[in-house]
Protein backbone atom coordinates (compact mmCIF):
# COMPACT_ATOMS: atom_id res chain seq x y z
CA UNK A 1 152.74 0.41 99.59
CA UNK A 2 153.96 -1.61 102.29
CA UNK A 3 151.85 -1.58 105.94
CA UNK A 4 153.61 -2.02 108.99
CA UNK A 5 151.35 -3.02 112.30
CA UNK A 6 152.47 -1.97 115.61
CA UNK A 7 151.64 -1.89 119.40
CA UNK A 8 150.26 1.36 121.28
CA UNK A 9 150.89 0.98 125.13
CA UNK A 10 147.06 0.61 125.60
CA UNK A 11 148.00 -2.90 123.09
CA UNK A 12 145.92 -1.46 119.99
CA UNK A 13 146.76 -2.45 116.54
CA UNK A 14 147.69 0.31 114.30
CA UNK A 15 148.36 -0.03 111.05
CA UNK A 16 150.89 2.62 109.76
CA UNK A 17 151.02 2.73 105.87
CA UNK A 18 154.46 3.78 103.87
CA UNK A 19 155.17 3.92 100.19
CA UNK A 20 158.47 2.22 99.11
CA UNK A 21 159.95 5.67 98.91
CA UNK A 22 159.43 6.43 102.40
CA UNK A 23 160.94 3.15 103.04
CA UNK A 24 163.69 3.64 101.40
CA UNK A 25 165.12 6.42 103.56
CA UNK A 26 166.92 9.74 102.99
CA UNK A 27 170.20 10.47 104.20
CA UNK A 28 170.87 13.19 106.25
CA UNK A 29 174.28 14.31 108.12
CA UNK A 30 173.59 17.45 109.66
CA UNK A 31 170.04 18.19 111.47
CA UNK A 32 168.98 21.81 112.22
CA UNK A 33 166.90 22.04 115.30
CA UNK A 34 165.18 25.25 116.89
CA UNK A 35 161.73 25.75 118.83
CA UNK A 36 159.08 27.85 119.50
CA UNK A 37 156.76 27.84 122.17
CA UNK A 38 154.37 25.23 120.61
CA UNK A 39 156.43 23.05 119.10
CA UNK A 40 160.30 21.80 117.87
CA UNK A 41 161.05 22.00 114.25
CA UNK A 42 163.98 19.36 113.08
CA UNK A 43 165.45 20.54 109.58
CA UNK A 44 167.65 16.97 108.39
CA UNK A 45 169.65 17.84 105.63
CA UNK A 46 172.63 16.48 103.60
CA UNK A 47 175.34 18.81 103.70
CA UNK A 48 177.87 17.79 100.18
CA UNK A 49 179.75 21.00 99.59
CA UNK A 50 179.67 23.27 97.75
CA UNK A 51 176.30 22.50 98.33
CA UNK A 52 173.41 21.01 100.60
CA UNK A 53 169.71 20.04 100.12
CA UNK A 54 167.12 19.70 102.94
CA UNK A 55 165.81 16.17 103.28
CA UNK A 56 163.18 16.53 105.41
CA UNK A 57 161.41 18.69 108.32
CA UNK A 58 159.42 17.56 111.27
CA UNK A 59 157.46 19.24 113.60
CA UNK A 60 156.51 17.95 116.42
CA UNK A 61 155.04 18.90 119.94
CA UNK A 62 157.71 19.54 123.46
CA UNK A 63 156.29 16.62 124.96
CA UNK A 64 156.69 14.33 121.81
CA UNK A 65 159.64 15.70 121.04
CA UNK A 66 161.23 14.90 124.48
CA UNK A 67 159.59 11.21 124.00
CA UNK A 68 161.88 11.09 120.97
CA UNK A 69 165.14 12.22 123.04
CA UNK A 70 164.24 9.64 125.43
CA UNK A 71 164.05 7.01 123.02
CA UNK A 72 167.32 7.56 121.06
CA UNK A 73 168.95 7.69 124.29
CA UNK A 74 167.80 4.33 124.94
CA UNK A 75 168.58 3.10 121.51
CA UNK A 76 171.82 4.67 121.45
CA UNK A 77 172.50 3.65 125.21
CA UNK A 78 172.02 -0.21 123.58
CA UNK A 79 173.54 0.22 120.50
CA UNK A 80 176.84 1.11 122.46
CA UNK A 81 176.39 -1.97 125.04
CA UNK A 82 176.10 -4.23 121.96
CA UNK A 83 179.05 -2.36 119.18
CA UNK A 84 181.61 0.30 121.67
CA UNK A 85 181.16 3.83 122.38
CA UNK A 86 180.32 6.09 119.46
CA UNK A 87 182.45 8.74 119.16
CA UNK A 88 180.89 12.02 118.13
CA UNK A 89 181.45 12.95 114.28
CA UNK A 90 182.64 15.99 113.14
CA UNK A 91 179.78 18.76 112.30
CA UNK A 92 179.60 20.85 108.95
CA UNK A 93 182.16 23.85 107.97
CA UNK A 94 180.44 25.69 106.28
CA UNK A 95 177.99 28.32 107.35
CA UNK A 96 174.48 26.48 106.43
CA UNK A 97 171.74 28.75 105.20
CA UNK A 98 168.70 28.12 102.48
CA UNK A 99 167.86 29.57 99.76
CA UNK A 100 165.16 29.39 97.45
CA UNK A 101 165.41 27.41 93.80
């Protein structure tokens, strides 16, 4: 278990606790995202055909999930001043749909 402390904006420690197989990431080329009225659902998946599995799904509320746009934009905005423009990849051909195991 590995703890990672961090600053809120009112300068609080918080200490945010992740196994080692959090850390270790999943990897995910295709993200679903859709919405209701209370929140954003993001479906990140890894799409190998014939076949794809679904990594992970967060919910999360409109105004964090707008905090998290902002953010990437930011990061991405950097990323690009530091490495070139990143070109946009191309998405999944196949139709993606679940299914149950």
């Amino acid at each position: 278990m590995t703890t990672k402390k961090t600053t809120t904006p009112q300068q609080q420690k918080l200490e945010i606790k992740a196994s080692d197989e959090v850390l270790k990431g999943e990897y995910a080329n295709a993200v679903n995202i859709f919405h209701t009225g209370e929140e954003f659902v993001l479906d990140f998946m890894n799409i190998f055909p014939p076949t794809g599995t679904l990594n992970a799904r967060i919910i999360v509320s409109p105004g964090h999930y707008k905090r998290m746009l902002a953010a990437m934009q930011e990061n991405l905005k950097q990323y690009e001043s530091g490495f070139g423009e990143v070109k946009y990849s191309e998405g999944p051909k196949p139709l993606i749909g679940f299914r149950d195991r």
